[in-house]
N, C-alpha and C. Protein backbone atom coordinates (compact mmCIF):
# COMPACT_ATOMS: atom_id res chain seq x y z
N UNK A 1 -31.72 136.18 -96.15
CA UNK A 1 -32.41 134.93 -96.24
C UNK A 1 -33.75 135.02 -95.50
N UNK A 2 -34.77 134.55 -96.14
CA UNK A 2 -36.14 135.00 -95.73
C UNK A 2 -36.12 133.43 -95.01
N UNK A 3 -36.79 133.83 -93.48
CA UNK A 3 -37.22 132.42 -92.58
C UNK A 3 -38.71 131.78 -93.93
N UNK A 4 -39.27 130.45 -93.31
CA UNK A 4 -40.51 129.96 -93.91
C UNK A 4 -40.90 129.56 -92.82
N UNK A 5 -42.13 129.09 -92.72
CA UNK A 5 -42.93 129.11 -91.67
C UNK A 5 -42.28 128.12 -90.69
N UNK A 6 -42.07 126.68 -91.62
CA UNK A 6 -41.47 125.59 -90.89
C UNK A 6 -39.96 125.91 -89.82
N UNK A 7 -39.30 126.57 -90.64
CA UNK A 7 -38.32 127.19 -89.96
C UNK A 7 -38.64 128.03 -88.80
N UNK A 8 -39.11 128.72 -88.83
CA UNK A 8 -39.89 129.61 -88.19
C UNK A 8 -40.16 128.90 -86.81
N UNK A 9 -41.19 127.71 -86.74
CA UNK A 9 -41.71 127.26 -86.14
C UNK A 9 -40.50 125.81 -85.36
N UNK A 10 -39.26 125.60 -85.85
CA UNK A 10 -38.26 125.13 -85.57
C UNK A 10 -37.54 126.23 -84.58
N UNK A 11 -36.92 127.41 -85.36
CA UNK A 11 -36.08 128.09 -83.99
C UNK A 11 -37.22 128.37 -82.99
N UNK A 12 -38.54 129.02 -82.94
CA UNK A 12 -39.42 129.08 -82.25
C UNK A 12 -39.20 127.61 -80.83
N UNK A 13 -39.20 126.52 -81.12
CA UNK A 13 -39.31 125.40 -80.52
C UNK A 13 -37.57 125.70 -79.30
N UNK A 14 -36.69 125.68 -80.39
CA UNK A 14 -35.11 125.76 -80.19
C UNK A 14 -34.72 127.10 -78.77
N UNK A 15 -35.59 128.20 -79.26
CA UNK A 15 -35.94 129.62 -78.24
C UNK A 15 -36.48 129.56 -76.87
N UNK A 16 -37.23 128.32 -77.21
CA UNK A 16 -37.97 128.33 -75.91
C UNK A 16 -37.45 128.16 -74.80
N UNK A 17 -36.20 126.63 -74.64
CA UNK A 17 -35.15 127.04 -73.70
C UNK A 17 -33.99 127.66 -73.30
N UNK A 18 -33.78 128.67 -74.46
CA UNK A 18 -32.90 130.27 -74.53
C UNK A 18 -33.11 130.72 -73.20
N UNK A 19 -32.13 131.46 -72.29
CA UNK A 19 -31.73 132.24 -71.46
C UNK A 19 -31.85 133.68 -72.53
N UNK A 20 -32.44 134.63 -71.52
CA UNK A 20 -32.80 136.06 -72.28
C UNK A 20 -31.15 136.51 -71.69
N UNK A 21 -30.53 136.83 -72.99
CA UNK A 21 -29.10 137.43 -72.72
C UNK A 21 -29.15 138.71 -73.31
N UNK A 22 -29.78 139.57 -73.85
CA UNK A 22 -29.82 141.23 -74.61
C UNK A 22 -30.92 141.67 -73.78
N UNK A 23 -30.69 142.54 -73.25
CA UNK A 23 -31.76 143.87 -72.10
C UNK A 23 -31.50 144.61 -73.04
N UNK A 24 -33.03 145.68 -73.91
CA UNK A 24 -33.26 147.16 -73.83
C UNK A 24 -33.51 147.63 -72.78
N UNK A 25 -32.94 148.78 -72.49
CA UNK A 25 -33.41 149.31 -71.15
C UNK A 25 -33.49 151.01 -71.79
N UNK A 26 -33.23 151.70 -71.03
CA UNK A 26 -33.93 153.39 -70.99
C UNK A 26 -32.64 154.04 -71.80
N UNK A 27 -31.34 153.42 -71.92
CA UNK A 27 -30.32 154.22 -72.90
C UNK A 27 -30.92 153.30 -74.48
N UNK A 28 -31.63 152.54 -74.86
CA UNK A 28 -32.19 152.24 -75.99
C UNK A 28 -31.02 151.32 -76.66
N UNK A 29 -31.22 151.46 -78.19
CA UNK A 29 -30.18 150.42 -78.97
C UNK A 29 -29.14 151.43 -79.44
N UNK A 30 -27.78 151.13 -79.05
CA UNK A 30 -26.92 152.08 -79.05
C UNK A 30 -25.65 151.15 -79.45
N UNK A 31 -24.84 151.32 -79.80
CA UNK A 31 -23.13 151.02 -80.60
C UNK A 31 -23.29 149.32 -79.33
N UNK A 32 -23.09 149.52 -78.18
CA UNK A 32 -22.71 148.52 -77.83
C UNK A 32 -23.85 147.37 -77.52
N UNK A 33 -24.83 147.51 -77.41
CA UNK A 33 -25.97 146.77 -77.67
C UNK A 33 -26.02 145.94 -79.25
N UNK A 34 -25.77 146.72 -80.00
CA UNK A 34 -25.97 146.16 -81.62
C UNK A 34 -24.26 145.13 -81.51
N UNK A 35 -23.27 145.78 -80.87
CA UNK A 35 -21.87 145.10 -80.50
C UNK A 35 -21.72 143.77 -79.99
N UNK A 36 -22.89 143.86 -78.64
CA UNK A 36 -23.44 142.73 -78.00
C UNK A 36 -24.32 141.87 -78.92
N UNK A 37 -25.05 141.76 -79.24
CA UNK A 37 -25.94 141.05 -80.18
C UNK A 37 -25.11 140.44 -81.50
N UNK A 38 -24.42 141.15 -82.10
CA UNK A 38 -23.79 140.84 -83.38
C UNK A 38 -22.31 139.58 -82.75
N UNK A 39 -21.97 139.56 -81.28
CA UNK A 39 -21.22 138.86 -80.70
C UNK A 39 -22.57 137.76 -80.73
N UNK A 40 -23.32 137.91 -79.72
CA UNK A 40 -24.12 136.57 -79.27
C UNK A 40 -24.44 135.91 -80.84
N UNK A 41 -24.73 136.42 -81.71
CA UNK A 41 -25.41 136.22 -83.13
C UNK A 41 -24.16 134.84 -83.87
N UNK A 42 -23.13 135.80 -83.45
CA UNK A 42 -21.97 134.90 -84.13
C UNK A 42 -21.46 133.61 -83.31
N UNK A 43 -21.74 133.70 -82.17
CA UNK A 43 -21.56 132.73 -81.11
C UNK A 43 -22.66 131.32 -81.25
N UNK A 44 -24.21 132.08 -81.04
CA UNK A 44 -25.08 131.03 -80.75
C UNK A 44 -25.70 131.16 -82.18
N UNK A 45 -25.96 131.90 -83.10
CA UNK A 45 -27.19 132.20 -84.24
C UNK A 45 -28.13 132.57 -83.99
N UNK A 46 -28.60 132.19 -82.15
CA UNK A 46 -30.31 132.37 -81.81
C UNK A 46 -30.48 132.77 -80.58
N UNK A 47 -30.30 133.89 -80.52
CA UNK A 47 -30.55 134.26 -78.64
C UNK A 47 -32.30 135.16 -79.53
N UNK A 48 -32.09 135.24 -77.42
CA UNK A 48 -33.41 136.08 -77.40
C UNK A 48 -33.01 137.01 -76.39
N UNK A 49 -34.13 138.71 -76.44
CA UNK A 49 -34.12 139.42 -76.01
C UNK A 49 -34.89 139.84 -74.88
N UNK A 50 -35.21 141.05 -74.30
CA UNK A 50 -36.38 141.48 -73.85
C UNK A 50 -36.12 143.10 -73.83
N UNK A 51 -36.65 143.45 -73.62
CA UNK A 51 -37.28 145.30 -73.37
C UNK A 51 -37.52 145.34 -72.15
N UNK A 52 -36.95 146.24 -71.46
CA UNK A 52 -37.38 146.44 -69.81
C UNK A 52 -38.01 147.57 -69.73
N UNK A 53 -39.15 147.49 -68.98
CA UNK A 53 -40.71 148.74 -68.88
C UNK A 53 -39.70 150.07 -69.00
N UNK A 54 -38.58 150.22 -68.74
CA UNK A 54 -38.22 151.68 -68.88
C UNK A 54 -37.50 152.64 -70.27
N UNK A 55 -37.46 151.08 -71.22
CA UNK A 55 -37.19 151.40 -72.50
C UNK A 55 -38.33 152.55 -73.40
N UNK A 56 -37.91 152.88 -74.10
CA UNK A 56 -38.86 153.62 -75.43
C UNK A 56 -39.17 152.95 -76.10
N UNK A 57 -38.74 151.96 -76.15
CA UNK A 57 -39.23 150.82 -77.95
C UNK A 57 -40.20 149.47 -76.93
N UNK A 58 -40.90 149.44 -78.10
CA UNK A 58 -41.99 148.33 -77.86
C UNK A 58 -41.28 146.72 -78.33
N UNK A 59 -41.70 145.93 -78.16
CA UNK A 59 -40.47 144.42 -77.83
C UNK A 59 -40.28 144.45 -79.40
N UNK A 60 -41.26 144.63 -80.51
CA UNK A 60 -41.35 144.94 -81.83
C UNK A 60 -40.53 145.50 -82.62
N UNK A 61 -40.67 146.93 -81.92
CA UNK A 61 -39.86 148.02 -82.50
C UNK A 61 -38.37 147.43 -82.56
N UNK A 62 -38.03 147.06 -81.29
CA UNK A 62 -36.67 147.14 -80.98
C UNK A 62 -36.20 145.37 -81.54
N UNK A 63 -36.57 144.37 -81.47
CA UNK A 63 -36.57 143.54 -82.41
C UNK A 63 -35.95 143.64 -83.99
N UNK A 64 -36.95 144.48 -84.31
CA UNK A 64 -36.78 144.90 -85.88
C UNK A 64 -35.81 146.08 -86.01
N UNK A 65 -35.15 146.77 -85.47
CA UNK A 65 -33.82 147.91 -85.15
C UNK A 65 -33.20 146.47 -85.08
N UNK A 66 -32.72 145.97 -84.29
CA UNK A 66 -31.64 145.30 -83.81
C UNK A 66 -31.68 144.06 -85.24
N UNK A 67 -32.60 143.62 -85.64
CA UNK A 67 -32.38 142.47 -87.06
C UNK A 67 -31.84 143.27 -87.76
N UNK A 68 -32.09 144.56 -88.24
CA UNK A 68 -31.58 145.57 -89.35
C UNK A 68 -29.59 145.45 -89.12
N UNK A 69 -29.82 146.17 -87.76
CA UNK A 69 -28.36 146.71 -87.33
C UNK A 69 -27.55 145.15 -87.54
N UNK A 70 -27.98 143.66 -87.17
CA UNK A 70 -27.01 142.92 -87.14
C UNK A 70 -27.42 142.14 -88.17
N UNK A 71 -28.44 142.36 -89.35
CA UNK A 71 -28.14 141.68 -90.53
C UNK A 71 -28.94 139.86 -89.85
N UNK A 72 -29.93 139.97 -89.17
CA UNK A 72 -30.47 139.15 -88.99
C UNK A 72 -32.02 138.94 -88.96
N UNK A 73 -32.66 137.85 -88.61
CA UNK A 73 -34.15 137.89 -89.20
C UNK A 73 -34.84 137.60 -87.66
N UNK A 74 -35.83 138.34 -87.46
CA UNK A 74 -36.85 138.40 -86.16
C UNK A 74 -37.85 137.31 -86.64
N UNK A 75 -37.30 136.25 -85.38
CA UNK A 75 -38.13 135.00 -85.90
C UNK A 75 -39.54 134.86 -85.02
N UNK A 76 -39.66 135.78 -83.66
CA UNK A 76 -40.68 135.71 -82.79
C UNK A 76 -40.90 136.75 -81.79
N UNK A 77 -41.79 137.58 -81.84
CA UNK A 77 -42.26 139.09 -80.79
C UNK A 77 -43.49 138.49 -79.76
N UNK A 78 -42.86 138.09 -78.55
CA UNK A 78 -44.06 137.54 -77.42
C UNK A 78 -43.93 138.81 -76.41
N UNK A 79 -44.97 139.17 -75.99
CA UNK A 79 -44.85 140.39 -74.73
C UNK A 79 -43.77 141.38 -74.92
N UNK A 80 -43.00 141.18 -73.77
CA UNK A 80 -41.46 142.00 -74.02
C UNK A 80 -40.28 141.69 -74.72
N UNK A 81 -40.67 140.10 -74.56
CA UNK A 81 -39.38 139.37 -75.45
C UNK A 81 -39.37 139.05 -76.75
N UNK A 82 -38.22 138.82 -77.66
CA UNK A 82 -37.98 138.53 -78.92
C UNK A 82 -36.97 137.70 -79.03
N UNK A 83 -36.99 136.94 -80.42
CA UNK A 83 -36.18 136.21 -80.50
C UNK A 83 -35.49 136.33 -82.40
N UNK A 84 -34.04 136.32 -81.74
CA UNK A 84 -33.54 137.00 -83.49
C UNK A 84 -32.60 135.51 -83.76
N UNK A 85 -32.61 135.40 -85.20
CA UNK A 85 -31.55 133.95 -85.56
C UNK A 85 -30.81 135.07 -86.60
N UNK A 86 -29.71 134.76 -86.98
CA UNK A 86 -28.85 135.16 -88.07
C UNK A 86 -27.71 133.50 -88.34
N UNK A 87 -28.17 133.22 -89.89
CA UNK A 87 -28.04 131.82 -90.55
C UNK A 87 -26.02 132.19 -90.33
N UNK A 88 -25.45 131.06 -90.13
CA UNK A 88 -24.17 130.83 -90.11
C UNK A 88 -23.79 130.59 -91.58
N UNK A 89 -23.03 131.17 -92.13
CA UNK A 89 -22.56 130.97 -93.56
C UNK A 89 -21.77 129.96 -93.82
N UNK A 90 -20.44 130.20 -92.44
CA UNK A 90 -19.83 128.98 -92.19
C UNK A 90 -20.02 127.75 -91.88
N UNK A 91 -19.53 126.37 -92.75
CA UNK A 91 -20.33 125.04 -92.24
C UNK A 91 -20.00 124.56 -91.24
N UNK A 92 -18.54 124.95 -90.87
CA UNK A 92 -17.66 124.69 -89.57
C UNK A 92 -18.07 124.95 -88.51
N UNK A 93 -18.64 126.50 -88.70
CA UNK A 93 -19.10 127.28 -87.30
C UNK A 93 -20.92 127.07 -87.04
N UNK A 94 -21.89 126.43 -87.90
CA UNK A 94 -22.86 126.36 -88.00
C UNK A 94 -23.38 125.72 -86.67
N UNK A 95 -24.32 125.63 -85.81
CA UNK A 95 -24.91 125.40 -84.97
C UNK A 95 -26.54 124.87 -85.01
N UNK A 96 -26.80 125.31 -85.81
CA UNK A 96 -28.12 125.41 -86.22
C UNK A 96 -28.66 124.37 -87.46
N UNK A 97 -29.22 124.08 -87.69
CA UNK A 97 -29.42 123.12 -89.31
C UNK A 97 -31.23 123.34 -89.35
N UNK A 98 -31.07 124.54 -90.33
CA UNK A 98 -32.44 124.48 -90.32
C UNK A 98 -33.72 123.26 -91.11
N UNK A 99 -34.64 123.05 -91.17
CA UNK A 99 -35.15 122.10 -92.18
C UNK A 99 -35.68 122.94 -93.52
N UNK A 100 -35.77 121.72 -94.59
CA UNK A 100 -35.87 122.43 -95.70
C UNK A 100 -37.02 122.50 -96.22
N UNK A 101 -37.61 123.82 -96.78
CA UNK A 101 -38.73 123.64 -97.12
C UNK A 101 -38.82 122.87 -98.79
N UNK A 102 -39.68 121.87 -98.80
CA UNK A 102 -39.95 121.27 -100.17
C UNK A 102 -41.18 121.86 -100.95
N UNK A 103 -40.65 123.15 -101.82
CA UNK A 103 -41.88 123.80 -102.76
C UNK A 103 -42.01 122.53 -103.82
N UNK A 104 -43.19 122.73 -104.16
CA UNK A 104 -43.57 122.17 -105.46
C UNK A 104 -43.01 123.16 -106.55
N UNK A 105 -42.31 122.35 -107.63
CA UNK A 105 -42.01 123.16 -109.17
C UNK A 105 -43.28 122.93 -109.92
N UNK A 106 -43.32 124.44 -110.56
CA UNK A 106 -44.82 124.28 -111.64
C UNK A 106 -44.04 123.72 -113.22
């Protein structure tokens, strides 16, 4: 599911008072990192990250590894930190309600 700007600019708002719960650090993105994230993902939909100066990956790089590995979309890359959402399928377990974008039909 591709974010739209409005959305975008909704979890953006929602992130801002996120606690950074995922550290890259110098062992990189590895089995239990992608383990960790794919837990927080299913828990909250929207954490955020950071990269610590002793990592190899740039807040970017490792952002976009970690959306791949847990099947989620990189909604924001500031400095070191990032912020990933992955949409709840379930309506039960949903947390999130994004807004809808209204295209015009031609």
């Amino acid at each position: 599911m591709e974010l739209t700007s409005k959305q975008r600019a909704q979890l953006r708002g929602m992130a801002s008072t996120l606690d950074t719960i995922l550290h890259v650090g110098k062992d990189g993105i590895g089995d239990n990192l992608v383990k960790q994230a794919n837990d927080a993902l299913e828990a909250r939909e929207l954490i955020k990250g950071r990269v610590l100066e002793n990592s190899m990956y740039t807040a970017r790089e490792a952002a976009e590894e970690l959306a791949v590995a847990t099947r989620s979309e990189v909604v924001q890359v500031i400095g070191s930190k990032f912020v990933l959402y992955r949409y709840q399928h379930n309506k039960d377990k949903r947390k999130i309600e994004l807004v809808r974008d209204r295209k015009k039909s031609i």
